[in-house]
N, C-alpha and C. Protein backbone atom coordinates (compact mmCIF):
# COMPACT_ATOMS: atom_id res chain seq x y z
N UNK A 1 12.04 -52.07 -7.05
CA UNK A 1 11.75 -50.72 -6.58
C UNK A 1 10.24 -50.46 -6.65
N UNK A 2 9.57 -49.75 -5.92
CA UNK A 2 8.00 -49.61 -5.53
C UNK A 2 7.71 -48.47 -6.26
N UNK A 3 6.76 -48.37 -6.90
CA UNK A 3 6.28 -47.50 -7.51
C UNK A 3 5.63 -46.47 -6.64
N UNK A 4 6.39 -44.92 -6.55
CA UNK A 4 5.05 -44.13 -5.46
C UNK A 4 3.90 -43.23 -6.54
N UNK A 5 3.15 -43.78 -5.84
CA UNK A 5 1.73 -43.16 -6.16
C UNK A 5 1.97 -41.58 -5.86
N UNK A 6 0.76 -40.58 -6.23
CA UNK A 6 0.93 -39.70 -5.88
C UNK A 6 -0.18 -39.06 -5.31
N UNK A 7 -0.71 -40.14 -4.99
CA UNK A 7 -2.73 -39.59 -4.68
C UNK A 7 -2.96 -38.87 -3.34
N UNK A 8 -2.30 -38.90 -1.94
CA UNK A 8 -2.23 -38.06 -1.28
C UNK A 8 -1.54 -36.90 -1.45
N UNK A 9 -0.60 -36.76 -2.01
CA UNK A 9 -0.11 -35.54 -2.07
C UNK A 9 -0.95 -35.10 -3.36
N UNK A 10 -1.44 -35.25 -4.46
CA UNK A 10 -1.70 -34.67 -5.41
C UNK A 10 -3.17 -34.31 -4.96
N UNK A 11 -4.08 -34.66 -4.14
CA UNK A 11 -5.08 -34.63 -3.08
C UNK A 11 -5.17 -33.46 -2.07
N UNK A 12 -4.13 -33.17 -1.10
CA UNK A 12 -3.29 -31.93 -1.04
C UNK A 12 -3.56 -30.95 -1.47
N UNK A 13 -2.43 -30.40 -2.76
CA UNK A 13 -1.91 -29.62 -3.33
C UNK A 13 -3.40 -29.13 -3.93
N UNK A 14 -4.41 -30.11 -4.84
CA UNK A 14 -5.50 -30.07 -5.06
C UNK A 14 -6.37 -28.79 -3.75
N UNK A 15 -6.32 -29.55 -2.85
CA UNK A 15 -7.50 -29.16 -1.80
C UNK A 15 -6.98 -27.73 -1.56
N UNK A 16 -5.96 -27.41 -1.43
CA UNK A 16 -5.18 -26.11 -0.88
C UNK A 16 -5.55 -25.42 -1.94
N UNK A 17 -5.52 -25.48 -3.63
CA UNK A 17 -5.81 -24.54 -4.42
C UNK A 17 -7.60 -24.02 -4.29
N UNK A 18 -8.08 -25.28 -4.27
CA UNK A 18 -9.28 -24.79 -3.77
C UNK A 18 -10.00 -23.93 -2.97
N UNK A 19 -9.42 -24.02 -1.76
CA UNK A 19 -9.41 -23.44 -0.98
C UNK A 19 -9.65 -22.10 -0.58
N UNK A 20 -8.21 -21.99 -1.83
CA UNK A 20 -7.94 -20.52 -1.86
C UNK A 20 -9.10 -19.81 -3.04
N UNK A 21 -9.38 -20.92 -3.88
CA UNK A 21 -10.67 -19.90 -5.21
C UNK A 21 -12.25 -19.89 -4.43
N UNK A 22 -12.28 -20.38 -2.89
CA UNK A 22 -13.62 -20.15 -2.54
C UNK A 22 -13.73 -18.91 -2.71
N UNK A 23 -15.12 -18.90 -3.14
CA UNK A 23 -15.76 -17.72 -3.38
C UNK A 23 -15.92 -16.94 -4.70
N UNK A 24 -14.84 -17.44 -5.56
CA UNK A 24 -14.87 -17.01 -6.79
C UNK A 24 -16.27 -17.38 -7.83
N UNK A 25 -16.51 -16.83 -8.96
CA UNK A 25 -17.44 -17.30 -9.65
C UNK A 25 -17.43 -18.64 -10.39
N UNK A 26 -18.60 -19.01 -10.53
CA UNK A 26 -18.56 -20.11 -11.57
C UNK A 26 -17.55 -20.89 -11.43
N UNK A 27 -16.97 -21.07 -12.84
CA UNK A 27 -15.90 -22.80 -12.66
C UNK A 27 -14.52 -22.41 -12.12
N UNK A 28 -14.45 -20.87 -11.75
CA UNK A 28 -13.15 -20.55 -11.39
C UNK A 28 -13.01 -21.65 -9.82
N UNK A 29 -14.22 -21.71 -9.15
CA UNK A 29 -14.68 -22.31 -7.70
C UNK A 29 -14.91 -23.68 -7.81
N UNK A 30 -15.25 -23.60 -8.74
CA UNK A 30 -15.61 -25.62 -9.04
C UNK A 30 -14.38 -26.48 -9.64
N UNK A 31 -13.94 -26.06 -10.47
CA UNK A 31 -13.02 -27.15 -11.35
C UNK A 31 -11.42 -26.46 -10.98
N UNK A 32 -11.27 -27.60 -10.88
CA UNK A 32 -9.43 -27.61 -10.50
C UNK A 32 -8.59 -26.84 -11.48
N UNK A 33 -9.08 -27.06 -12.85
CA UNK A 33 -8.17 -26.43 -13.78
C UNK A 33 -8.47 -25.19 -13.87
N UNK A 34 -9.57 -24.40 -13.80
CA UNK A 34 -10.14 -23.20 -13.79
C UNK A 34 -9.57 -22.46 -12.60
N UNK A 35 -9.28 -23.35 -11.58
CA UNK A 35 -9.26 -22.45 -10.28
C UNK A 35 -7.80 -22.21 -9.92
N UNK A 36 -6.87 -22.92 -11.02
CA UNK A 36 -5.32 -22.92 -10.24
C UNK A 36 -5.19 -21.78 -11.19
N UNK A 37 -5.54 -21.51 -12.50
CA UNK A 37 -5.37 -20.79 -13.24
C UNK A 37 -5.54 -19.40 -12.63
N UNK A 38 -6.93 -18.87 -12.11
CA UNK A 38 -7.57 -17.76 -11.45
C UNK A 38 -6.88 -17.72 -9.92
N UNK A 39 -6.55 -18.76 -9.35
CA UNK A 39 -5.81 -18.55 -7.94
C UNK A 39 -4.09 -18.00 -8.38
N UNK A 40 -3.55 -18.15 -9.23
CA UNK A 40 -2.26 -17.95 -9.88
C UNK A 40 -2.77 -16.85 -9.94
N UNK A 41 -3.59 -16.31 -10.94
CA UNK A 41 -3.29 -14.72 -11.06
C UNK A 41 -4.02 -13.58 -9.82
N UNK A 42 -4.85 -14.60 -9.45
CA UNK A 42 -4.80 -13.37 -7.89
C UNK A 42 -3.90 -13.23 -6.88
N UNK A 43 -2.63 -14.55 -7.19
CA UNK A 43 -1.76 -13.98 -5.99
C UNK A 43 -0.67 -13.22 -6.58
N UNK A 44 -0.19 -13.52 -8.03
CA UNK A 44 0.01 -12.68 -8.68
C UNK A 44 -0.23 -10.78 -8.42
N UNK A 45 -1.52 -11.19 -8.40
CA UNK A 45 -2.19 -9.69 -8.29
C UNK A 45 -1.90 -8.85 -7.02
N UNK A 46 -2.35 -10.12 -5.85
CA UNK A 46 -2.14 -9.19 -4.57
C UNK A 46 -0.91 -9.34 -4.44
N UNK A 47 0.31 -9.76 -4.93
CA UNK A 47 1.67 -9.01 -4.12
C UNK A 47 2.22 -8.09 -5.17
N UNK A 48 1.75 -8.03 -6.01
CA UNK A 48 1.75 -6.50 -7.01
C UNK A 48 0.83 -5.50 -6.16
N UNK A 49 -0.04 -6.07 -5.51
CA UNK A 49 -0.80 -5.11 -4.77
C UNK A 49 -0.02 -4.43 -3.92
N UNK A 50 0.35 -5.61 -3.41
CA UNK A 50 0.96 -5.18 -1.46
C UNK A 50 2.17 -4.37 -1.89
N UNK A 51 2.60 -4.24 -3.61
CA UNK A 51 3.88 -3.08 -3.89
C UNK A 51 3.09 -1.54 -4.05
N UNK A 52 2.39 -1.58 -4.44
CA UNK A 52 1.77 -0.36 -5.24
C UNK A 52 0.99 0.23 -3.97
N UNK A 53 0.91 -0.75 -3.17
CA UNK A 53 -0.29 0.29 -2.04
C UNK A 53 0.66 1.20 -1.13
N UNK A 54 2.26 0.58 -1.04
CA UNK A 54 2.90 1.78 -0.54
C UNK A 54 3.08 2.84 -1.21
N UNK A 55 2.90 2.56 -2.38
CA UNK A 55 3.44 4.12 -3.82
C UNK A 55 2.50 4.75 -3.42
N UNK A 56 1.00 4.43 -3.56
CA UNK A 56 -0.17 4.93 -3.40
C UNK A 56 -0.53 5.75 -2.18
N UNK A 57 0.20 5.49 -1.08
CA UNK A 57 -0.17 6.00 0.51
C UNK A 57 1.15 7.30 0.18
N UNK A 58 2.01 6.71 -0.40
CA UNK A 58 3.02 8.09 0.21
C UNK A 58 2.64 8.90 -1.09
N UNK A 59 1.71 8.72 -2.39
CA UNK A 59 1.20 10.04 -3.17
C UNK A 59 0.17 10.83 -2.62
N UNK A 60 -0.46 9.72 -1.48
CA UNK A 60 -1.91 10.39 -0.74
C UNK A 60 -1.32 11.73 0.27
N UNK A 61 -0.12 10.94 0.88
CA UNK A 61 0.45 12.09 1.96
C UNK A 61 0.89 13.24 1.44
N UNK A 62 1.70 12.99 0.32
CA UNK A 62 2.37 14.60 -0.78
C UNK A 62 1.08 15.14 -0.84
N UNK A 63 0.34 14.93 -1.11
CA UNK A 63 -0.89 15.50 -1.87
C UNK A 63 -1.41 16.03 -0.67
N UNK A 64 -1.62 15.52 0.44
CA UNK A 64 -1.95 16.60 1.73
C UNK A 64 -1.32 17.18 2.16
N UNK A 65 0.03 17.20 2.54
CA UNK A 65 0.78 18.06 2.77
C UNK A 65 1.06 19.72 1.69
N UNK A 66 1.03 19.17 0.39
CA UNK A 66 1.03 20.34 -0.40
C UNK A 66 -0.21 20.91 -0.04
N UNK A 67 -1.50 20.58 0.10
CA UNK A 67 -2.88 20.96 0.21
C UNK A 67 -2.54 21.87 1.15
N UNK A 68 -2.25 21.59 2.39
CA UNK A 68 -2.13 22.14 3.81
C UNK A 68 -0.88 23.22 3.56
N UNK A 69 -0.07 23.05 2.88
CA UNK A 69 0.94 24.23 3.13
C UNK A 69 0.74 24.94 2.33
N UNK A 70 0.27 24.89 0.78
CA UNK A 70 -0.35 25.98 0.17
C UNK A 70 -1.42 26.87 0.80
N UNK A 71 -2.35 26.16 2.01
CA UNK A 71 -2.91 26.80 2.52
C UNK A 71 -2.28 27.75 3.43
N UNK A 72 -1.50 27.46 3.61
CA UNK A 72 -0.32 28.79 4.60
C UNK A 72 0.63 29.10 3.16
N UNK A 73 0.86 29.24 2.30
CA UNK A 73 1.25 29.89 1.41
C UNK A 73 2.45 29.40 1.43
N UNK A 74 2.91 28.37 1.08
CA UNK A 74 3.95 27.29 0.91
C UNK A 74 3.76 26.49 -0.07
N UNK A 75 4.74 26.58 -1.28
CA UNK A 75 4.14 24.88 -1.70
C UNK A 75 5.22 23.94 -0.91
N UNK A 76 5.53 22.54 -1.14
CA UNK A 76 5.19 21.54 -0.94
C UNK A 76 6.69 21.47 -0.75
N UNK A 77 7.42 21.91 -2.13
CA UNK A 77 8.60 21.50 -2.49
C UNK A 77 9.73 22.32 -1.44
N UNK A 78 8.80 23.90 -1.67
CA UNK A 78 9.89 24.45 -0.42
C UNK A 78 9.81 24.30 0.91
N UNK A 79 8.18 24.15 1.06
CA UNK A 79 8.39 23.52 2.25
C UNK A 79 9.23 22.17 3.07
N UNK A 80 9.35 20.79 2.42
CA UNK A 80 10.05 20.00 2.67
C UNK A 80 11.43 20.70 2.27
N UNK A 81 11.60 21.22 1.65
CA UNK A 81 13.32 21.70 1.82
C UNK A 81 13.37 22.74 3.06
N UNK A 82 13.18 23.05 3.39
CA UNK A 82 13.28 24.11 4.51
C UNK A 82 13.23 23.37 5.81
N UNK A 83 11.88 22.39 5.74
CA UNK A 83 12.13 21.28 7.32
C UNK A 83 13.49 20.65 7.23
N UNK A 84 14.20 19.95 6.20
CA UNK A 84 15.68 19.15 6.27
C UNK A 84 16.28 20.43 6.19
N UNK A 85 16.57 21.59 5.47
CA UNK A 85 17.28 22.39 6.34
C UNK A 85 17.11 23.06 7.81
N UNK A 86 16.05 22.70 8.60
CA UNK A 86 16.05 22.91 10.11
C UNK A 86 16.23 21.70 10.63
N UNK A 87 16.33 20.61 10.27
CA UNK A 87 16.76 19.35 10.69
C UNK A 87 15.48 18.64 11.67
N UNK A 88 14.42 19.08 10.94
CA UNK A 88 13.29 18.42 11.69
C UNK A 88 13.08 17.49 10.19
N UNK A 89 12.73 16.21 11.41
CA UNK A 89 12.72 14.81 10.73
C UNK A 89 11.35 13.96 11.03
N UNK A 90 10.49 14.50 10.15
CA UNK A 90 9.16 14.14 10.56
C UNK A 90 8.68 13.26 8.66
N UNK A 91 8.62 12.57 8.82
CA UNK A 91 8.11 11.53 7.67
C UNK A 91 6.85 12.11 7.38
N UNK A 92 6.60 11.66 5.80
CA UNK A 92 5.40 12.53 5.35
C UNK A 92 4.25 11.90 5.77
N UNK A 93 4.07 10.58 6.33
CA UNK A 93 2.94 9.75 6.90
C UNK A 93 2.15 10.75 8.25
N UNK A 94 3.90 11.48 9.17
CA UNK A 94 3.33 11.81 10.18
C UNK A 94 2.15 13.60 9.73
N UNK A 95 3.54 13.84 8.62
CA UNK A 95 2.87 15.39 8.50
C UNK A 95 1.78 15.38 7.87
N UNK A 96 1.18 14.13 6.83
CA UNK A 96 0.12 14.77 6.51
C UNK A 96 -1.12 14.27 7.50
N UNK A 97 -0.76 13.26 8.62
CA UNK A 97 -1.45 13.40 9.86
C UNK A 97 -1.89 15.02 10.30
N UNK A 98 -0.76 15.47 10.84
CA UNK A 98 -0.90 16.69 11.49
C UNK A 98 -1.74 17.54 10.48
N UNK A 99 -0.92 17.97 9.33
CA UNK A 99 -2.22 18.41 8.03
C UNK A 99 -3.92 18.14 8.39
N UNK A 100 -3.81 16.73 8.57
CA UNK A 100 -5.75 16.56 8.45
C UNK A 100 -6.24 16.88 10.26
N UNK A 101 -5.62 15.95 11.16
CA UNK A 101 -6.19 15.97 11.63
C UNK A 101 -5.35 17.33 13.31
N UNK A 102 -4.50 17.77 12.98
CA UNK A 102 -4.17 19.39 13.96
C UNK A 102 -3.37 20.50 13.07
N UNK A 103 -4.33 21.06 12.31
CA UNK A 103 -4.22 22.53 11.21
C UNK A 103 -3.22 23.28 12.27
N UNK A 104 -3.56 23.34 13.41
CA UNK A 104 -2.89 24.32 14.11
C UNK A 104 -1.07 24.11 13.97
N UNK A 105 -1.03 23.12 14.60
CA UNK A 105 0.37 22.50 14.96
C UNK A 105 1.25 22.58 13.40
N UNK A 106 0.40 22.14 12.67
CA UNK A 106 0.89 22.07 10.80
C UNK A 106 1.71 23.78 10.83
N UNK A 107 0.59 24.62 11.09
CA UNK A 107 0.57 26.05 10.86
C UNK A 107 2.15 26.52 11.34
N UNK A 108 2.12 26.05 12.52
CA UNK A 108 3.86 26.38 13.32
C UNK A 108 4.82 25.97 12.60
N UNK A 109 4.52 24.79 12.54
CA UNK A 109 5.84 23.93 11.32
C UNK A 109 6.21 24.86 9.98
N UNK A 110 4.98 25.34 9.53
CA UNK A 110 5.29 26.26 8.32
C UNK A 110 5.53 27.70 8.62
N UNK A 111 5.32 28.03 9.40
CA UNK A 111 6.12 29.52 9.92
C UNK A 111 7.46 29.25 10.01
N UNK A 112 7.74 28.27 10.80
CA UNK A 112 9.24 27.93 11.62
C UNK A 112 9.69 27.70 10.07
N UNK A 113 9.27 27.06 9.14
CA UNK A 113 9.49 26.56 7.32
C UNK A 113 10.05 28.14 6.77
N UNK A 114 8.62 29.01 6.84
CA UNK A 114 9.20 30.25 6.24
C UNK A 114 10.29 30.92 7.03
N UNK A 115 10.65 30.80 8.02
CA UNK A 115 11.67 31.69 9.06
C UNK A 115 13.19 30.90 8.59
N UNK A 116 13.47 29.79 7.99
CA UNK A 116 14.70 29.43 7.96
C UNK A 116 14.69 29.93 6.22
């Protein structure tokens, strides 16, 4: 039976970690052992990222939407209860759109809010 080597593939696997620590400092970029270590915990990091950046966008939108409807004399809480009791189905991505960038259009939504 033939003995397999492992020098292309371990050559590979090598080059790909590298790869990925360009740019990093010091021996995190140079040495293999430094860099699988530091490449492990940044991917680590970014798909903990890629969880938290949705938490983060839909606290940004609450937070404008309350801004904007307190400004018409609403908070936040009755306002979203009052849109699902009129059965308007607008996601908070879109409303705190309308919030920043058409005050006006927001303004109707929260009348039509206080009228139900």
């Amino acid at each position: 039976m033939a003995r397999i080597k492992r020098a292309v593939n371990a050559q590979k696997k090598r080059r790909k970690v590298m790869k990925l620590a360009k740019g990093y400092w010091g021996a995190k970029s140079k040495q293999y052992r430094a860099a699988t270590e530091q490449v492990r915990r940044s991917l680590r990091y970014a798909y903990k990222g890629r969880k938290l950046r949705k938490r983060e966008f839909r606290r940004l939108w609450i937070t404008r939407i309350n801004a904007a409807a307190r400004l018409n004399g609403m908070s936040y809480s009755t306002f979203m209860n009052a849109l699902k009791k009129l059965n308007i189905t607008l996601n908070r991505k879109m409303l705190a759109d309308l919030a920043v960038n058409d005050p006006a259009s927001f303004t109707k939504l929260v009348e039509q809010a206080k009228n139900a």
